[in-house]
N, C-alpha and C. Protein backbone atom coordinates (compact mmCIF):
# COMPACT_ATOMS: atom_id res chain seq x y z
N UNK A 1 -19.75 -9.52 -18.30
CA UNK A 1 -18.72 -10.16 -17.49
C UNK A 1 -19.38 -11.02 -16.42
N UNK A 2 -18.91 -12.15 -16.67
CA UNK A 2 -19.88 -13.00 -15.18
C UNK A 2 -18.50 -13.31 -13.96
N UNK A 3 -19.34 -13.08 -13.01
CA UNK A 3 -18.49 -13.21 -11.79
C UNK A 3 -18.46 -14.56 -11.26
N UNK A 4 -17.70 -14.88 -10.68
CA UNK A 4 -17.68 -16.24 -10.22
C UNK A 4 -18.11 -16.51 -8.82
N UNK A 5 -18.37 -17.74 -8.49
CA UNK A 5 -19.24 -17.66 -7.02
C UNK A 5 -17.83 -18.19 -6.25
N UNK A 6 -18.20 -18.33 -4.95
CA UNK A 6 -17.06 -18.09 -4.42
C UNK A 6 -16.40 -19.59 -4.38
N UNK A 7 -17.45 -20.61 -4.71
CA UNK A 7 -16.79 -22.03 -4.63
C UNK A 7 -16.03 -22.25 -6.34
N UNK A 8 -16.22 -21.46 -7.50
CA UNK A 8 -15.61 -21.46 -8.59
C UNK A 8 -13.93 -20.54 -8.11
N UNK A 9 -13.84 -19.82 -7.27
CA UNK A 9 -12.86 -19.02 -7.20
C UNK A 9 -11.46 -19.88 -6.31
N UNK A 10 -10.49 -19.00 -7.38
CA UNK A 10 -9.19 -20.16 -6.67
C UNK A 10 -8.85 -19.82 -5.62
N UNK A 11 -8.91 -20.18 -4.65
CA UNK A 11 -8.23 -19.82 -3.10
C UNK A 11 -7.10 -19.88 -2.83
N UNK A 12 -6.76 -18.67 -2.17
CA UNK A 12 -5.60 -18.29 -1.80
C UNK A 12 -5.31 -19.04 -0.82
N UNK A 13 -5.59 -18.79 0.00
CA UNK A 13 -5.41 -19.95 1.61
C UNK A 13 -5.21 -21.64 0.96
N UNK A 14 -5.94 -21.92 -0.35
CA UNK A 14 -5.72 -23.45 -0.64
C UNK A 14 -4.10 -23.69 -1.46
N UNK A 15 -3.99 -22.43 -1.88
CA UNK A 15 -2.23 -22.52 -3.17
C UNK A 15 -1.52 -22.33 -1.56
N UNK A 16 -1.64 -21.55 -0.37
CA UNK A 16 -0.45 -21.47 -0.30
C UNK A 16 -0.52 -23.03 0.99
N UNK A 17 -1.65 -23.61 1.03
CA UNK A 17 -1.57 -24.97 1.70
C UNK A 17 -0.72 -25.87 1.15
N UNK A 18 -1.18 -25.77 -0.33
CA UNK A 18 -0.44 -26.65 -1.17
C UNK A 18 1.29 -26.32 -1.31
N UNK A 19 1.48 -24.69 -1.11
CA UNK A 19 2.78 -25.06 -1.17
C UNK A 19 3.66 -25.02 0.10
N UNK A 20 2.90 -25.50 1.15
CA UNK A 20 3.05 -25.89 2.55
C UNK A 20 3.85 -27.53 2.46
N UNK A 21 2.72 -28.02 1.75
CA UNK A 21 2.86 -29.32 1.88
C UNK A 21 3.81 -29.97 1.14
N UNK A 22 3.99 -28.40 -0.06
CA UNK A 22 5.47 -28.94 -0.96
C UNK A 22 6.80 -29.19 -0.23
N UNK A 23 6.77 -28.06 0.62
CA UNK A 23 7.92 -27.65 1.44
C UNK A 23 7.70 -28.79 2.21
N UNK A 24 6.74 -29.63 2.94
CA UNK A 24 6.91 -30.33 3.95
C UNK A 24 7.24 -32.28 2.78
N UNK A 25 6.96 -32.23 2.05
CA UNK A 25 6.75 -33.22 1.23
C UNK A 25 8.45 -33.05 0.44
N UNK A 26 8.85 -31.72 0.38
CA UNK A 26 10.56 -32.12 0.36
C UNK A 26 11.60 -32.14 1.84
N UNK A 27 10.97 -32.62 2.65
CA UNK A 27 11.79 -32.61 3.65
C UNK A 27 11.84 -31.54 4.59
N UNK A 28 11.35 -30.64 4.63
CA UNK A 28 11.44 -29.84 5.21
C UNK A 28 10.40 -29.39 6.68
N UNK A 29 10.66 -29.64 7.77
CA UNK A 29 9.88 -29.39 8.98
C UNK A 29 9.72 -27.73 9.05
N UNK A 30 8.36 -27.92 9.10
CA UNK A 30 7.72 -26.43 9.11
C UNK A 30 7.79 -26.37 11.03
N UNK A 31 8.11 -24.77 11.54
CA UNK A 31 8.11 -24.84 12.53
C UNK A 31 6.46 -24.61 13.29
N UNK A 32 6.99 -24.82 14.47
CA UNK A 32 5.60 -24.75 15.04
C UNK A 32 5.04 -23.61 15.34
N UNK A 33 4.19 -23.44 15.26
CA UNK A 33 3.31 -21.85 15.70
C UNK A 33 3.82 -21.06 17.01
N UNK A 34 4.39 -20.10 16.57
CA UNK A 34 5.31 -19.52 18.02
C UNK A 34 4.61 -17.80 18.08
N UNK A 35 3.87 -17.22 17.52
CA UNK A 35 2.95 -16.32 17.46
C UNK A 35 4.11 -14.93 17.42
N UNK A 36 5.32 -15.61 16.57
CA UNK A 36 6.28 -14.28 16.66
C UNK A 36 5.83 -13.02 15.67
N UNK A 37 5.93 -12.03 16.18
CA UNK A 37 5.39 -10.67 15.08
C UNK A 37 6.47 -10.27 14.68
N UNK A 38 5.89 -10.15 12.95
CA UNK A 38 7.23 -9.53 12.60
C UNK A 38 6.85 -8.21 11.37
N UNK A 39 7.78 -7.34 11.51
CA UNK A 39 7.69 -6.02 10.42
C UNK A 39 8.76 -6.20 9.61
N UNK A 40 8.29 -6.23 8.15
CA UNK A 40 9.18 -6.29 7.00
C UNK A 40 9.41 -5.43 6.66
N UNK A 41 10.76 -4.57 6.10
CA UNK A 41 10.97 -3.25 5.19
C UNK A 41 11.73 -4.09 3.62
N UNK A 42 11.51 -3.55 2.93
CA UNK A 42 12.19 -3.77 1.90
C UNK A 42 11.50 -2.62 0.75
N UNK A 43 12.58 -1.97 -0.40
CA UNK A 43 12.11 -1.21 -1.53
C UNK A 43 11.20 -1.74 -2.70
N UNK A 44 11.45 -2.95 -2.30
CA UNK A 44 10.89 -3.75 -3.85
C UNK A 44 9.72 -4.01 -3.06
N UNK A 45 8.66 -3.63 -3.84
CA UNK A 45 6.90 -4.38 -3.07
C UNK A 45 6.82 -5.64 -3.58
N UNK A 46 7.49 -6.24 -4.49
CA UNK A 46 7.27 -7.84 -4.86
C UNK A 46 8.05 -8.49 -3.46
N UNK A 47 9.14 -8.21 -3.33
CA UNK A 47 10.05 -8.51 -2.42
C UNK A 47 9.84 -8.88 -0.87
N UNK A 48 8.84 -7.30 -0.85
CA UNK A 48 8.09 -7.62 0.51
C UNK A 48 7.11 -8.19 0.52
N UNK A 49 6.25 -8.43 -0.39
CA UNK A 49 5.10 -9.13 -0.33
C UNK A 49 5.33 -10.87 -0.32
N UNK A 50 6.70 -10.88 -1.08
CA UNK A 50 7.25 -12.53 -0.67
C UNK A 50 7.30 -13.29 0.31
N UNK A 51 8.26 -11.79 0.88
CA UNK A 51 8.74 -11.90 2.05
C UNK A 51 7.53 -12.44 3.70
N UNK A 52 6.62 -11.78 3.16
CA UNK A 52 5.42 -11.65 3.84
C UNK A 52 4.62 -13.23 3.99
N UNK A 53 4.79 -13.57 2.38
CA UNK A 53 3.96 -14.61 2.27
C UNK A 53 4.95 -15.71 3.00
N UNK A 54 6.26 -15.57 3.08
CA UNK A 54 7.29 -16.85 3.29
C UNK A 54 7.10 -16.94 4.92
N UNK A 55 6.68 -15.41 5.67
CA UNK A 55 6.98 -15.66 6.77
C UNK A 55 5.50 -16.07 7.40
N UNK A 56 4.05 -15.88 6.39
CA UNK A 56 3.29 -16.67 6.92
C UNK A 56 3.37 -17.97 7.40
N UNK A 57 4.21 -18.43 5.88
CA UNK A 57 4.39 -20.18 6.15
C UNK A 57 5.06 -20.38 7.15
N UNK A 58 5.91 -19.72 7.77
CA UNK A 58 6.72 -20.45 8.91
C UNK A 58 5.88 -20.11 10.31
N UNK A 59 4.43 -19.59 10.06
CA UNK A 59 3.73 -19.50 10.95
C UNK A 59 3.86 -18.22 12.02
N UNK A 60 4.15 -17.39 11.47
CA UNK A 60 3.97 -16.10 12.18
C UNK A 60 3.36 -15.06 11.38
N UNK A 61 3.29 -14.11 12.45
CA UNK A 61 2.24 -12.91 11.50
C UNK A 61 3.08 -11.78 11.59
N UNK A 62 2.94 -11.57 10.22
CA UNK A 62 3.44 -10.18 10.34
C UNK A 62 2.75 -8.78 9.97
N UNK A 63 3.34 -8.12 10.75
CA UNK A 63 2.49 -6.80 11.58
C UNK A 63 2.59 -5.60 10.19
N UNK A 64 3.21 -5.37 9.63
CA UNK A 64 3.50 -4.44 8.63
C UNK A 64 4.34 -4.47 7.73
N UNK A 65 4.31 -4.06 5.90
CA UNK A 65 5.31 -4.54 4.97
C UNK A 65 5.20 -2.97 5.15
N UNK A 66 6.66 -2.02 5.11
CA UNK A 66 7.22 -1.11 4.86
C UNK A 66 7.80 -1.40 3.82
N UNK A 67 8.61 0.21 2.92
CA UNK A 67 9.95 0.15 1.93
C UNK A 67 10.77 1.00 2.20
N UNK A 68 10.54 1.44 3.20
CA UNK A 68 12.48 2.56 3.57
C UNK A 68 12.83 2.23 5.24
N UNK A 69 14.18 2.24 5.41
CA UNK A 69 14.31 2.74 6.70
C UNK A 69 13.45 3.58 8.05
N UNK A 70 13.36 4.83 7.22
CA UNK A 70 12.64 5.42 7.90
C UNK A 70 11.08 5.13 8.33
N UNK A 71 10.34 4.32 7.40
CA UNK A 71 9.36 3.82 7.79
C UNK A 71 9.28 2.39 8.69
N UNK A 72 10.62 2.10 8.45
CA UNK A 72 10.69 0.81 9.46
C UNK A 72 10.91 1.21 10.47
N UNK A 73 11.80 2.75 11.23
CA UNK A 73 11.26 2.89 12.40
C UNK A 73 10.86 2.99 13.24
N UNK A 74 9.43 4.23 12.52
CA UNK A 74 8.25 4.46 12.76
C UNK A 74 7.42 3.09 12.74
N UNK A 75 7.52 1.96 12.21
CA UNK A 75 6.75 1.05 12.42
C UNK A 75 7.26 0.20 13.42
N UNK A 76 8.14 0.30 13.90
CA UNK A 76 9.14 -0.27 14.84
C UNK A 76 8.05 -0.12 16.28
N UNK A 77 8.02 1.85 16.11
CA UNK A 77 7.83 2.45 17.37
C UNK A 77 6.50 1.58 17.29
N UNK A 78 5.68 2.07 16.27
CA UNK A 78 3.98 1.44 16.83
C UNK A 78 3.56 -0.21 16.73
N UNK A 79 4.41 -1.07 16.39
CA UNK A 79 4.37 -2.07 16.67
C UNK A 79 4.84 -3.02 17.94
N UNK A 80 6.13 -2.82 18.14
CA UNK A 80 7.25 -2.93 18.62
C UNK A 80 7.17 -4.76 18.27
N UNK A 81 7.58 -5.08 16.96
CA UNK A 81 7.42 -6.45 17.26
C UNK A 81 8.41 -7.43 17.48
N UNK A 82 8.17 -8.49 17.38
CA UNK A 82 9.39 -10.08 17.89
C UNK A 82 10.58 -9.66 17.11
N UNK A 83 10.38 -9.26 16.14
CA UNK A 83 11.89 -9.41 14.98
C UNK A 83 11.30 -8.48 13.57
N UNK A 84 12.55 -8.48 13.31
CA UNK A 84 11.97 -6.69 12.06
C UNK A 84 12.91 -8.01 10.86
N UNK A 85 11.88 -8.02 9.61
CA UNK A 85 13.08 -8.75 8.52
C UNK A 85 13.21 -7.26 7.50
N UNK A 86 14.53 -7.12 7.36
CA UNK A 86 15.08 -5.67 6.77
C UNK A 86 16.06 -5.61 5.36
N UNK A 87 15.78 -5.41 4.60
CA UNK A 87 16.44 -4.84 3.33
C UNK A 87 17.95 -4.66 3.89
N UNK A 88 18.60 -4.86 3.07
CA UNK A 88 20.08 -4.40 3.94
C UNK A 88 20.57 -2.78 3.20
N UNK A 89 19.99 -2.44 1.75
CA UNK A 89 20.41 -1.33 0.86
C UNK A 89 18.95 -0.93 0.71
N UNK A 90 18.74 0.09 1.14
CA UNK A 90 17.49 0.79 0.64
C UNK A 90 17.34 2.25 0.45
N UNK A 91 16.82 2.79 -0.15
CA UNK A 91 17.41 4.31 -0.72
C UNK A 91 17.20 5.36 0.50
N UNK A 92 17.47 6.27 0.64
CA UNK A 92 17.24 7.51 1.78
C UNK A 92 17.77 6.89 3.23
N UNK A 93 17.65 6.41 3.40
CA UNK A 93 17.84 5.36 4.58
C UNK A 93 18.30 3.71 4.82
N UNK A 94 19.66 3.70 4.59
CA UNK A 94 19.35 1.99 4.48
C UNK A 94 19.58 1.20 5.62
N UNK A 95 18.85 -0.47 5.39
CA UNK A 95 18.83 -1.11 6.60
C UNK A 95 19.75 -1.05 7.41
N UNK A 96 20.92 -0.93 7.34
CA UNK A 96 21.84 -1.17 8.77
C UNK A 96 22.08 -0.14 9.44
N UNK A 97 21.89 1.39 9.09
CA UNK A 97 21.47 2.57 9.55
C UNK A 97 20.12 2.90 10.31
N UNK A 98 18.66 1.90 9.91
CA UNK A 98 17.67 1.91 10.72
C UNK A 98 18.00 0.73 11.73
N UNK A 99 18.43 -0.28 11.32
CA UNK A 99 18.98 -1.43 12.49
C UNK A 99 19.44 -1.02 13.84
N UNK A 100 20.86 -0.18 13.05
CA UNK A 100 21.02 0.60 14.11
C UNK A 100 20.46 1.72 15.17
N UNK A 101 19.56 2.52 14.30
CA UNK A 101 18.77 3.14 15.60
C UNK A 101 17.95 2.23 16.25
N UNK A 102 17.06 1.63 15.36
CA UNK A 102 16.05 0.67 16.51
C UNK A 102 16.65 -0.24 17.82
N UNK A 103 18.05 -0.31 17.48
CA UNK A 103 19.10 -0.74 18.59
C UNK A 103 19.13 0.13 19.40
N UNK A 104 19.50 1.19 18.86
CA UNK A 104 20.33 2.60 19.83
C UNK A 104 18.89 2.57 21.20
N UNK A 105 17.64 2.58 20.29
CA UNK A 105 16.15 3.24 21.16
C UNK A 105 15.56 2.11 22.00
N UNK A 106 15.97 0.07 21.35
CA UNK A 106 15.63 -0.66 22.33
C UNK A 106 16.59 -1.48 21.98
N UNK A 107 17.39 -1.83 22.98
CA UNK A 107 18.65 -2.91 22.74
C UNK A 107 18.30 -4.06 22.24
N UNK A 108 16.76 -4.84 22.61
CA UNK A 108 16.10 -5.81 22.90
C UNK A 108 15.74 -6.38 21.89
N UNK A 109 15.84 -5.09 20.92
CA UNK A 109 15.42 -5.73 19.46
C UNK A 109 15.69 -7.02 18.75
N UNK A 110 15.33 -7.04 18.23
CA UNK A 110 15.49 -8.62 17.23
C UNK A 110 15.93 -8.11 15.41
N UNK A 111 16.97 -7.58 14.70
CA UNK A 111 17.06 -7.32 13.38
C UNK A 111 17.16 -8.75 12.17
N UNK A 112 16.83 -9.23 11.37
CA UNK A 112 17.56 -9.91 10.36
C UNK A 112 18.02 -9.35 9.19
N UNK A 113 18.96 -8.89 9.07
CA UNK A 113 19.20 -8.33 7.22
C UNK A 113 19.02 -9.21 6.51
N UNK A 114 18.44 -8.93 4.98
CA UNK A 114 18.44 -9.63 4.03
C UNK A 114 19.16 -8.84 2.39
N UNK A 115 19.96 -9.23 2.09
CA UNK A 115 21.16 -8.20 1.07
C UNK A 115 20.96 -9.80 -0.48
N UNK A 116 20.77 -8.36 -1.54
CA UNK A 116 21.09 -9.27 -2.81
C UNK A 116 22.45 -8.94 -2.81
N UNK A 117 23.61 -8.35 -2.29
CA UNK A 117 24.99 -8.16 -2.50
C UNK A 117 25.83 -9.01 -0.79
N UNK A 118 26.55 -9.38 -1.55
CA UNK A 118 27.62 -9.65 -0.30
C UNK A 118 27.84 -8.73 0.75
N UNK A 119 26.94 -8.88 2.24
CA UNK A 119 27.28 -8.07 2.99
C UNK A 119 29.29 -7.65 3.25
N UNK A 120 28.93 -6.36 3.69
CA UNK A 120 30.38 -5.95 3.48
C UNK A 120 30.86 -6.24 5.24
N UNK A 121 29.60 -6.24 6.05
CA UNK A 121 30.38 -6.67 7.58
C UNK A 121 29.69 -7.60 7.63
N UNK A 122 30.13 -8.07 9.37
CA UNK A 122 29.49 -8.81 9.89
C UNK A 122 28.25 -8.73 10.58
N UNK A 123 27.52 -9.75 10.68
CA UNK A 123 26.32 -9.40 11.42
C UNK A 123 25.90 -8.75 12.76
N UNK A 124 27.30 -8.96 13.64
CA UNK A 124 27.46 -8.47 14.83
C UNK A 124 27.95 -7.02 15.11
N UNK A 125 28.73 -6.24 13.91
CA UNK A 125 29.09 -5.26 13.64
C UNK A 125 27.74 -4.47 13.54
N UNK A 126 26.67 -5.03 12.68
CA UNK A 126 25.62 -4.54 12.32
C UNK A 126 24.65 -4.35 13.79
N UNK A 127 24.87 -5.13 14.80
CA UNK A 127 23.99 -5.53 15.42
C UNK A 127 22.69 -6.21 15.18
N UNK A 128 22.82 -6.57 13.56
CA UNK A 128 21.49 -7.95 13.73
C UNK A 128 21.82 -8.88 14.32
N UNK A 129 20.83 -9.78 14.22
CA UNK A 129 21.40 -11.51 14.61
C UNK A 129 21.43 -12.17 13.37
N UNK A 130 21.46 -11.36 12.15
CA UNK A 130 21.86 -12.07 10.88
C UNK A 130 21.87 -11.46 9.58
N UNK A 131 22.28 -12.17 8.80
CA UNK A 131 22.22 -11.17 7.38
C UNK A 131 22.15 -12.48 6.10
N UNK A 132 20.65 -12.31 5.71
CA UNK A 132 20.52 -13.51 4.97
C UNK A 132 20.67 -13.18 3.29
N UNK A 133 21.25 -13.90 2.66
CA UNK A 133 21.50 -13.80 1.48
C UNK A 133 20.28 -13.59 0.70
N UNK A 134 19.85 -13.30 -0.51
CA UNK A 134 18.63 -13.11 -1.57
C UNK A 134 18.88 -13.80 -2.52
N UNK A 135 18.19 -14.74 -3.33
CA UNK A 135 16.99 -14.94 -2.73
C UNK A 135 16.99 -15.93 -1.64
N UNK A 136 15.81 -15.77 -0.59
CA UNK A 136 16.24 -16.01 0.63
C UNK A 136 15.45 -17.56 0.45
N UNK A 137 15.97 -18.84 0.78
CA UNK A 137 14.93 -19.81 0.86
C UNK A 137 14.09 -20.22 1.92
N UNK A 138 13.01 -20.88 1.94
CA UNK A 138 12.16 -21.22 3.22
C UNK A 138 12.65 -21.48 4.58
N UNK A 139 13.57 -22.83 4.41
CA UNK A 139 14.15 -23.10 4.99
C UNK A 139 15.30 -22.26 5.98
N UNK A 140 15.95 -21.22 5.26
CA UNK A 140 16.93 -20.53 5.84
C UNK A 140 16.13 -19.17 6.84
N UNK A 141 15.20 -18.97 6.05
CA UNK A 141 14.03 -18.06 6.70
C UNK A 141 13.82 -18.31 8.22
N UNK A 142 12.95 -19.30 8.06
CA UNK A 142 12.53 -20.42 9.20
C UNK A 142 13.17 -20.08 10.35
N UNK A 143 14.94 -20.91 9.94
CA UNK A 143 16.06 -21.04 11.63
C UNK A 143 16.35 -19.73 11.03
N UNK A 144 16.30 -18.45 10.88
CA UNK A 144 16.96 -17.27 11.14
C UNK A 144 16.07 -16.69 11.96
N UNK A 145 14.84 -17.15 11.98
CA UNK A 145 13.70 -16.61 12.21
C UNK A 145 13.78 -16.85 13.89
N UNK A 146 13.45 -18.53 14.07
CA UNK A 146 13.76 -19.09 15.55
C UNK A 146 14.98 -19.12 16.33
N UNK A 147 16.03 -18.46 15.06
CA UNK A 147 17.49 -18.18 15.65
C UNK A 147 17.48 -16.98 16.60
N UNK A 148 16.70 -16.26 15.72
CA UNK A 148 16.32 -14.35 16.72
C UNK A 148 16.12 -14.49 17.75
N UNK A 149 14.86 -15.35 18.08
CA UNK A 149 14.52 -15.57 18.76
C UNK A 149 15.07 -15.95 20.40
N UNK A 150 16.17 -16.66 20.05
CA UNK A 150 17.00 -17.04 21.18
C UNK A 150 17.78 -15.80 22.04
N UNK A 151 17.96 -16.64 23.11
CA UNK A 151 18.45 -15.17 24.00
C UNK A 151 19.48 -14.42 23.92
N UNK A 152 20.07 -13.25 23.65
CA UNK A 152 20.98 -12.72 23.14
C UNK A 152 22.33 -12.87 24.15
N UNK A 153 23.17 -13.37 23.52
CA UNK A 153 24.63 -13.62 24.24
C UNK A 153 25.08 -12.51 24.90
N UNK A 154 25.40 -12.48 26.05
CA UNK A 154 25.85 -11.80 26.78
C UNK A 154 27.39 -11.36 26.31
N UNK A 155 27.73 -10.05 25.65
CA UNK A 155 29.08 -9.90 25.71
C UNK A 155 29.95 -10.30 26.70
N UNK A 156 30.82 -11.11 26.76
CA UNK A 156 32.33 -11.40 27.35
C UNK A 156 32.55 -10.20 28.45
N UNK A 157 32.84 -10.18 29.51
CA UNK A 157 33.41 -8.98 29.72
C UNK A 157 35.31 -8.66 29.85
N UNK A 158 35.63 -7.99 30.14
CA UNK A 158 36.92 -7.82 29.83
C UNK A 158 38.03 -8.65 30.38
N UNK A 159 38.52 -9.01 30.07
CA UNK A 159 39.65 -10.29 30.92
C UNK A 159 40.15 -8.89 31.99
N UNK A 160 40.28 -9.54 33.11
CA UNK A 160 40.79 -8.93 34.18
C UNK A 160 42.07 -9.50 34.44
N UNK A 161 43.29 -8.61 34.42
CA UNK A 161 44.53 -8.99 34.69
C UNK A 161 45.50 -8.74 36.16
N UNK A 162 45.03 -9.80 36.84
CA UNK A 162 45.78 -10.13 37.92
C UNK A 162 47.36 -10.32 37.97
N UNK A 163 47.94 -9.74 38.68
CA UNK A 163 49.25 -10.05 38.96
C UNK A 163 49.51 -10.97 39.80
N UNK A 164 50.08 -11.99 39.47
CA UNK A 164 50.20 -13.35 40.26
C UNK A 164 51.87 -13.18 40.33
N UNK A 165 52.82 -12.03 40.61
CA UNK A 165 53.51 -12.19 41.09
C UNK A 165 53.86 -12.44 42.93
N UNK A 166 54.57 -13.24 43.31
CA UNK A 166 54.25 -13.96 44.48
C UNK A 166 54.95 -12.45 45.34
N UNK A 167 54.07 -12.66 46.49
CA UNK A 167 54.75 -11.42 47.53
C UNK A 167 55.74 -11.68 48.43
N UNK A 168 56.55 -10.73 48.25
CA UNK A 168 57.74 -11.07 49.17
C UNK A 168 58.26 -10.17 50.26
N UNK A 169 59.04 -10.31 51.24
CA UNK A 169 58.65 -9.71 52.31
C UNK A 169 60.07 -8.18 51.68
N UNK A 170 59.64 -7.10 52.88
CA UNK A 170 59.73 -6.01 52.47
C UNK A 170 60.92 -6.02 53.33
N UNK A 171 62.17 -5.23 52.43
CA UNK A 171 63.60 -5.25 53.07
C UNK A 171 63.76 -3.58 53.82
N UNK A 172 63.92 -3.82 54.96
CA UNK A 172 63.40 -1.85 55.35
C UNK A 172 64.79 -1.14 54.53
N UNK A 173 65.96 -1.87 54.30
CA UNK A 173 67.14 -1.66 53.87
C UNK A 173 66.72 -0.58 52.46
N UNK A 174 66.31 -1.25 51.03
CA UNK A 174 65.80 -0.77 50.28
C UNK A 174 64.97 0.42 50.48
N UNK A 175 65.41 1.62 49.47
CA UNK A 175 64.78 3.17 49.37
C UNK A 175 63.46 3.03 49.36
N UNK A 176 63.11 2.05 48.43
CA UNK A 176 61.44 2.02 47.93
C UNK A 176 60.93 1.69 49.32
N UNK A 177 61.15 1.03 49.94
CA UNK A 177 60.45 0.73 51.87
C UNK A 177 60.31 1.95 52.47
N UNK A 178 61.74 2.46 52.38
CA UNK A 178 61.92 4.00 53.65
C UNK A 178 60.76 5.15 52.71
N UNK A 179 60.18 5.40 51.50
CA UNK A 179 59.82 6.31 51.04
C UNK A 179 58.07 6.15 52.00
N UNK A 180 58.09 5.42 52.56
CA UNK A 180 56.48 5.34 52.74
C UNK A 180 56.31 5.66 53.80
């Protein structure tokens, strides 16, 4: 068996340049280097390893590929990174059940779901900041990615209901006066 030297060998770093330049050569603006960390969970290891490679291209690193819930929390704790990209159905534990604790333990979090089925809520129900369809494309990756990122909307707080009935002066005549 002869081995190859390392200038015969196909480079990895050169395929995924090239399909940098595909993405940028169809239109597509690659974002700029924002040094966001991110932890992937997903069951499928092809899935995450995609996932992994897609979120190199948009120029961040990511910190750990998990496949259950439960390991995405634990990687949660020892990472704590920019944004978690999460399986939305995963067996023993699924994503919107770990979403939700990593919420419950830091509000601050950053979630994205990613579901091959029609999520059944909304993203805000979930508490991600999104829930991206499968298969997921570059592009949609990207602004979900720098979407997290942004500062989280302050819930509304409750309409406060003032009585703007006008005041009128007090008749001592009337019971309701003499009771006081």
């Amino acid at each position: 068996m002869r081995l190859l030297r390392a200038h015969e060998r196909p480079s990895v770093l050169r395929a995924k340049f090239q399909n940098l330049l595909l993405f940028s050569a169809a239109g597509m603006k690659t974002s700029q280097w924002k040094g966001m960390r991110v932890l992937i969970a997903d069951d499928q290891k092809s899935v995450g390893t995609s996932l992994a490679e897609m979120v190199g291209l948009c120029h961040h690193q990511v910190v750990e590929v998990v496949s259950t819930g439960m390991e995405a929390i634990q990687a949660y704790d020892r990472h704590r990174p920019d944004v978690v990209l999460m399986d939305y159905r995963m067996p023993k534990l699924n994503g919107i059940t770990a979403c939700r604790y990593i919420l419950a333990k830091d509000p601050n979090a950053r979630v994205i779901l990613i579901s091959g089925w029609s999520a059944p809520i909304e993203p805000e129900a979930s508490g991600a900041t999104a829930i991206l369809a499968k298969p997921v494309a570059l592009p949609m990756l990207d602004a979900a990615l720098s979407a997290a990122m942004q500062p989280k909307k302050q819930k509304e707080p409750e309409p406060i209901i003032v009585d703007a009935t006008p005041l009128r002066e007090v008749d001592p005549t009337e019971p309701e006066a003499m009771s006081d």
